[in-house]
N, C-alpha and C. Protein backbone atom coordinates (compact mmCIF):
# COMPACT_ATOMS: atom_id res chain seq x y z
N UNK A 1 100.37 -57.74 47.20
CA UNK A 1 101.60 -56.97 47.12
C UNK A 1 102.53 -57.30 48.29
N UNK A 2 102.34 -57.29 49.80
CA UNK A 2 102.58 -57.85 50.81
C UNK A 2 103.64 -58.72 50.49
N UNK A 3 102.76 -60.09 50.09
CA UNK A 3 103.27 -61.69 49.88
C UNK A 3 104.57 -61.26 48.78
N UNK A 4 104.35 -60.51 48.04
CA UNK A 4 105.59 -60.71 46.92
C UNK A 4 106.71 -59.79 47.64
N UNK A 5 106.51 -58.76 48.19
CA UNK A 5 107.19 -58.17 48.71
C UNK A 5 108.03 -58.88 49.98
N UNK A 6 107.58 -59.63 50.80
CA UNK A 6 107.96 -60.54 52.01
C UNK A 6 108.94 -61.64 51.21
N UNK A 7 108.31 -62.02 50.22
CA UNK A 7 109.60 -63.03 49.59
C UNK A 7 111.10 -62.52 48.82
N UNK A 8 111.07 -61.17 48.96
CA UNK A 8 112.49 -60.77 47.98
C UNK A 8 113.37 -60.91 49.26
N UNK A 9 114.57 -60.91 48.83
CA UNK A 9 115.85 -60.48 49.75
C UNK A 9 115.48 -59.19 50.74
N UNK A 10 116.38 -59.42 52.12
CA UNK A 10 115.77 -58.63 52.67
C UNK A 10 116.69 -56.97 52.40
N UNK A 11 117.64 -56.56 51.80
CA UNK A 11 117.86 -55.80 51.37
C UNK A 11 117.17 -54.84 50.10
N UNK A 12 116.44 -56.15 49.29
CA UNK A 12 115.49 -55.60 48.55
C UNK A 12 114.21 -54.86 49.11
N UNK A 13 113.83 -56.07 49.77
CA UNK A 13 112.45 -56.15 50.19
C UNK A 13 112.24 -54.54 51.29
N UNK A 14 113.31 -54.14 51.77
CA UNK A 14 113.48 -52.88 52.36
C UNK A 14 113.39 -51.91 51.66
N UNK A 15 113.95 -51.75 50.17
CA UNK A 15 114.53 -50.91 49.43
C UNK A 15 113.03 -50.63 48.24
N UNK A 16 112.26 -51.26 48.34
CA UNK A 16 111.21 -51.82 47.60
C UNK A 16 110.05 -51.25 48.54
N UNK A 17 110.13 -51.80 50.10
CA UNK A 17 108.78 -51.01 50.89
C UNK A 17 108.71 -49.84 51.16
N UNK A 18 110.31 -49.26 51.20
CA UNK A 18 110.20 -47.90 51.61
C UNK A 18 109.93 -47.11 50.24
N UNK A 19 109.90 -47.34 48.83
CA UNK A 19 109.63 -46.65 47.56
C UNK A 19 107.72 -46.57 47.62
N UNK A 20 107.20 -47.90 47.61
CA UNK A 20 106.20 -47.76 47.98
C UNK A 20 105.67 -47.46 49.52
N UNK A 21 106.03 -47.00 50.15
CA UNK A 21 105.14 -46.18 51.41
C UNK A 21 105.76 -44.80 51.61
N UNK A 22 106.78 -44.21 50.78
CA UNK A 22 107.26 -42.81 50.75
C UNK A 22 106.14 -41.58 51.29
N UNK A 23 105.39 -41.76 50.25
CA UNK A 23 104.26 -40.70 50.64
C UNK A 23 103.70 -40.69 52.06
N UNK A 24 103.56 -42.14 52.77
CA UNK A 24 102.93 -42.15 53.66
C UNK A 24 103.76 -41.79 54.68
N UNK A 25 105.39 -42.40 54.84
CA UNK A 25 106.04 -42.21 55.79
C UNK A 25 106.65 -40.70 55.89
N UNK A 26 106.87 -39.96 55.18
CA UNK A 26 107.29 -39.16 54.92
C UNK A 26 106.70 -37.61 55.37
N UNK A 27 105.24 -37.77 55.87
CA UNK A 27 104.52 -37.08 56.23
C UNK A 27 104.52 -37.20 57.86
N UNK A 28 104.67 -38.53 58.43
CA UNK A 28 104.99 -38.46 59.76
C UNK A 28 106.22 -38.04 60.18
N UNK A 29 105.77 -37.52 61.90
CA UNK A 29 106.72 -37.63 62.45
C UNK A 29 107.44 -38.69 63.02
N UNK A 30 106.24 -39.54 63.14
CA UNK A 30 106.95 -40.70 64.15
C UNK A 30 107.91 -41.70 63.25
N UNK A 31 108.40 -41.66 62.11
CA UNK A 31 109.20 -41.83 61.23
C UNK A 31 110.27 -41.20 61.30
N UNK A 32 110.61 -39.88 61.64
CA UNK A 32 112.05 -39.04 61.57
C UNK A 32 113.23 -39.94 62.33
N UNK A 33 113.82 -40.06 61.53
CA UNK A 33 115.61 -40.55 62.50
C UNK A 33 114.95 -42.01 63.00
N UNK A 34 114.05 -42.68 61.94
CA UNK A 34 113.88 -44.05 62.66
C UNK A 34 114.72 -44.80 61.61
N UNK A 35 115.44 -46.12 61.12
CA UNK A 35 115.69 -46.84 60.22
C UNK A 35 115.17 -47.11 59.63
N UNK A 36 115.64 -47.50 58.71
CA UNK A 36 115.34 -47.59 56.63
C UNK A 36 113.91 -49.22 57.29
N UNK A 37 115.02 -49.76 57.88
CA UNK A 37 114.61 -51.17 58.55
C UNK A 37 112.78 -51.62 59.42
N UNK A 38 112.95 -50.39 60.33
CA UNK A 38 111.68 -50.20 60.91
C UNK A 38 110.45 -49.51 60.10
N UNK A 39 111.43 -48.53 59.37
CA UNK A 39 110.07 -47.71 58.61
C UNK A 39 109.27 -49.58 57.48
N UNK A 40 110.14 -49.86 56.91
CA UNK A 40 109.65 -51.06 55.85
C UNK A 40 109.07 -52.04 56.33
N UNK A 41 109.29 -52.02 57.81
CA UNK A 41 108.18 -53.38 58.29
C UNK A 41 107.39 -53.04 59.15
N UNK A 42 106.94 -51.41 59.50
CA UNK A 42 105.95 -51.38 60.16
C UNK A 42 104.58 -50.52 59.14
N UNK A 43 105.44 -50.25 57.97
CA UNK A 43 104.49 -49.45 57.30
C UNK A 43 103.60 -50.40 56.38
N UNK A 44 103.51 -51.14 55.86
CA UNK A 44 102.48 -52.30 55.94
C UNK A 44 101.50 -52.68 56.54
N UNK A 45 101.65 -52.68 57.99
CA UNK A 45 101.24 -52.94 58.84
C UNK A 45 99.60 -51.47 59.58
N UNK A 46 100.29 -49.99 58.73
CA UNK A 46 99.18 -49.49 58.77
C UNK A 46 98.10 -49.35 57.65
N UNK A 47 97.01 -49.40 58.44
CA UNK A 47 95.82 -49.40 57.51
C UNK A 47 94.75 -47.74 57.59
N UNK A 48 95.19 -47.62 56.08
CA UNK A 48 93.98 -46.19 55.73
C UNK A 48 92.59 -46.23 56.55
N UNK A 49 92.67 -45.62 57.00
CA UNK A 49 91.24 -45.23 57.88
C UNK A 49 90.86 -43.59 57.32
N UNK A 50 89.52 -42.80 56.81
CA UNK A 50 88.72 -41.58 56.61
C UNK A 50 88.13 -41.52 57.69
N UNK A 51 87.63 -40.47 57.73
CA UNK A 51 86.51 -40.36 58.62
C UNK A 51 85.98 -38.79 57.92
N UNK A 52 84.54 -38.68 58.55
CA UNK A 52 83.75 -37.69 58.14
C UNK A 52 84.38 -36.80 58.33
N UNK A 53 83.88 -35.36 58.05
CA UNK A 53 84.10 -33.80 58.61
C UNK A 53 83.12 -34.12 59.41
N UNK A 54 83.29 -33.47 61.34
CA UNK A 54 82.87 -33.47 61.94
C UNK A 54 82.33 -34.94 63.06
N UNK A 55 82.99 -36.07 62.63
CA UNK A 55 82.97 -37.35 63.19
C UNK A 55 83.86 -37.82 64.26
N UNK A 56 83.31 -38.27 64.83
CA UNK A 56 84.18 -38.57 66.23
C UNK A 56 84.91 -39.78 66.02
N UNK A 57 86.28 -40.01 66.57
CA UNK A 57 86.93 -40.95 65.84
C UNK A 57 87.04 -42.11 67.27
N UNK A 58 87.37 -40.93 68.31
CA UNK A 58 86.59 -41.87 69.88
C UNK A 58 86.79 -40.81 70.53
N UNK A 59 85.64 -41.57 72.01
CA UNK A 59 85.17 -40.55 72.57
C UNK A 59 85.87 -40.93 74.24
N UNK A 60 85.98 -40.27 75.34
CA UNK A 60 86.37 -40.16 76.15
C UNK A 60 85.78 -41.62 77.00
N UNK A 61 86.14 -42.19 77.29
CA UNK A 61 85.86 -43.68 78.49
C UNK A 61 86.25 -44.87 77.08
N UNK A 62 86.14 -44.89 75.96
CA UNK A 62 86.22 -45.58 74.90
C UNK A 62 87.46 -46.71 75.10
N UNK A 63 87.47 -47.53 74.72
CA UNK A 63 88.40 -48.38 75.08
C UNK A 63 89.15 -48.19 73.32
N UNK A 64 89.90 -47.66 73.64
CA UNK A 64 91.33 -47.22 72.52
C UNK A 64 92.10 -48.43 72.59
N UNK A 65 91.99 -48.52 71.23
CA UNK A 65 93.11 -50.26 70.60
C UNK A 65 93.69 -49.40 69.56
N UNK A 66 94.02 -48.81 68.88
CA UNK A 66 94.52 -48.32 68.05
C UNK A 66 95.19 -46.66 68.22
N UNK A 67 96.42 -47.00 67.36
CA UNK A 67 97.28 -45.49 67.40
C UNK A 67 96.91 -44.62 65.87
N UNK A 68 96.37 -43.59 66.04
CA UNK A 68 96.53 -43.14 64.43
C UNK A 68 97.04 -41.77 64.31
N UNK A 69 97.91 -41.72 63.14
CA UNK A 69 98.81 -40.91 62.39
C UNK A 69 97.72 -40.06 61.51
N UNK A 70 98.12 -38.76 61.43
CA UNK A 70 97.38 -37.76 60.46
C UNK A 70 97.95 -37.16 59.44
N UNK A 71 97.65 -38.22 57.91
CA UNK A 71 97.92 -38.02 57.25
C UNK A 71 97.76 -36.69 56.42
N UNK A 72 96.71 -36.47 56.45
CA UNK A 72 95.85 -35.03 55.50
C UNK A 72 94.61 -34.80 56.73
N UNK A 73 93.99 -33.85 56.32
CA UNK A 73 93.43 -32.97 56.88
C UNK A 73 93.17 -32.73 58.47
N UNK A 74 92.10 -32.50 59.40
CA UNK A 74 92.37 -32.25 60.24
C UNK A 74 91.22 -32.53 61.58
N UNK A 75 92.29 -32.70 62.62
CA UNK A 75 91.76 -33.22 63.53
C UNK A 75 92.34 -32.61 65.01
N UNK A 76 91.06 -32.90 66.39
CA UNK A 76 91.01 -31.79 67.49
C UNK A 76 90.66 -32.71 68.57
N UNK A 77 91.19 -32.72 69.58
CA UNK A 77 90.50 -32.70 70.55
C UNK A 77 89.68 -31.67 71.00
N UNK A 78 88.15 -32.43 71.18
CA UNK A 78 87.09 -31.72 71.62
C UNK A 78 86.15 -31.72 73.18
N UNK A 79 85.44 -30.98 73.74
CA UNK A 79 84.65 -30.83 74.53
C UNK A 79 83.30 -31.31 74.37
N UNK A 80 82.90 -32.11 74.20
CA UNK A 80 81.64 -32.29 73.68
C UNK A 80 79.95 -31.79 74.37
N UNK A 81 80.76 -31.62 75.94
CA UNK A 81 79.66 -30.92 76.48
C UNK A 81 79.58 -29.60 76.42
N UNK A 82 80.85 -29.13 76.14
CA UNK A 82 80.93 -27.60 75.42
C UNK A 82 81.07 -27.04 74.23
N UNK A 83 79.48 -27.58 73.29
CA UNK A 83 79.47 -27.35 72.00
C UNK A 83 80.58 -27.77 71.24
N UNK A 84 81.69 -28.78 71.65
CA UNK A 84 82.55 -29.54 70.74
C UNK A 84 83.79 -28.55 70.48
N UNK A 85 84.14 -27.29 71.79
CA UNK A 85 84.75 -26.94 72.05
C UNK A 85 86.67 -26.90 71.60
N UNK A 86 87.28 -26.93 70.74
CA UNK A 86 88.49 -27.22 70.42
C UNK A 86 89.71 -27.19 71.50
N UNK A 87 90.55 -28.06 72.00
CA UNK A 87 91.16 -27.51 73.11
C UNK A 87 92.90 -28.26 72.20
N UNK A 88 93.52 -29.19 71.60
CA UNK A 88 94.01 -29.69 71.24
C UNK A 88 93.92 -29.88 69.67
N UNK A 89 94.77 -29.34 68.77
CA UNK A 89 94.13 -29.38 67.87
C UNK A 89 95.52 -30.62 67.32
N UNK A 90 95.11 -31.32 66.16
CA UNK A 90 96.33 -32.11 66.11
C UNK A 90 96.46 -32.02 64.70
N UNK A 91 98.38 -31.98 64.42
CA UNK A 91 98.84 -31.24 63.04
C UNK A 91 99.36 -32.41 62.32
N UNK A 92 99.19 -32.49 60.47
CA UNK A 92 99.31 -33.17 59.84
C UNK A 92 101.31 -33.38 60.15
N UNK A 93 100.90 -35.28 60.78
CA UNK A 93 102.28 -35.75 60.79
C UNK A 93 102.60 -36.34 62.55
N UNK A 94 101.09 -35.59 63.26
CA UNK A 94 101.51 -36.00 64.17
C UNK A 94 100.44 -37.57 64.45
N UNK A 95 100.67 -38.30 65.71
CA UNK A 95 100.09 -39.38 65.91
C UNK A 95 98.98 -39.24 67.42
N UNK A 96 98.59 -40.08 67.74
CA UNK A 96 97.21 -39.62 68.95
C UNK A 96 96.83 -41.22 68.74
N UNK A 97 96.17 -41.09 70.45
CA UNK A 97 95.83 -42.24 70.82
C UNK A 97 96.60 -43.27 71.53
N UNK A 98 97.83 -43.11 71.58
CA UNK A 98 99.22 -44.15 71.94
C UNK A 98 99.22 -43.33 73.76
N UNK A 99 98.51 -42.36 74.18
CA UNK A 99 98.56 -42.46 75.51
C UNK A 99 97.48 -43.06 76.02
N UNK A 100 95.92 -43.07 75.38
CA UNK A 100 94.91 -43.56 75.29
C UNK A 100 94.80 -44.94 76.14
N UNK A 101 96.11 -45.65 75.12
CA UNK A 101 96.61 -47.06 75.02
C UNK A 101 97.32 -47.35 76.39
N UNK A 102 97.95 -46.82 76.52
CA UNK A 102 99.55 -46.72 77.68
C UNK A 102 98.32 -46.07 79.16
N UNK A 103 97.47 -45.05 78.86
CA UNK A 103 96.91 -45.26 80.33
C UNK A 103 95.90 -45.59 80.37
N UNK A 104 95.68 -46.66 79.50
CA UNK A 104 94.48 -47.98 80.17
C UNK A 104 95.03 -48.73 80.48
């Protein structure tokens, strides 16, 4: 889908990525008041990741390479030496991990 999409005009090819990634972009924040332009060539570029109920997605000293967006359900920063403690809870739309990144 990518490859066919990369070869239309780039007025298309904009008009075309943002129909297909609506659902996805549309739920973030880090999308609001960005261009038609940026949303269509970076939303490709993310990849669906699940994870369990109750799974750690990373843990504190972890070397963080990745930013992720919360699409559906829900996710916390936790305590883990204090029974997994909730201190941060994080709301569908927002993103985590991009300071992770920035202070390593």
């Amino acid at each position: 889908m990518n490859n066919f999409v990369q070869d239309l005009p780039h007025s298309l090819k904009v008009e075309v990525s943002l129909y297909i990634y609506e659902e996805r972009y549309k739920k973030l924040k880090f999308f609001k008041d960005r261009s038609p332009t940026f949303i269509s060539w970076l939303c490709p570029l993310l990849k669906p990741q699940y994870f369990a109920d109750d799974q750690y997605i990373y843990l504190e000293g972890d070397d963080v390479k990745h930013i992720f967006f919360l699409i559906d359900g829900l996710a916390s920063f936790v305590l883990p030496s204090y029974d997994n403690t909730r201190y941060i809870d994080i709301e569908v739309g927002d993103n985590f991990g991009m300071t992770d990144i920035i202070g390593s």
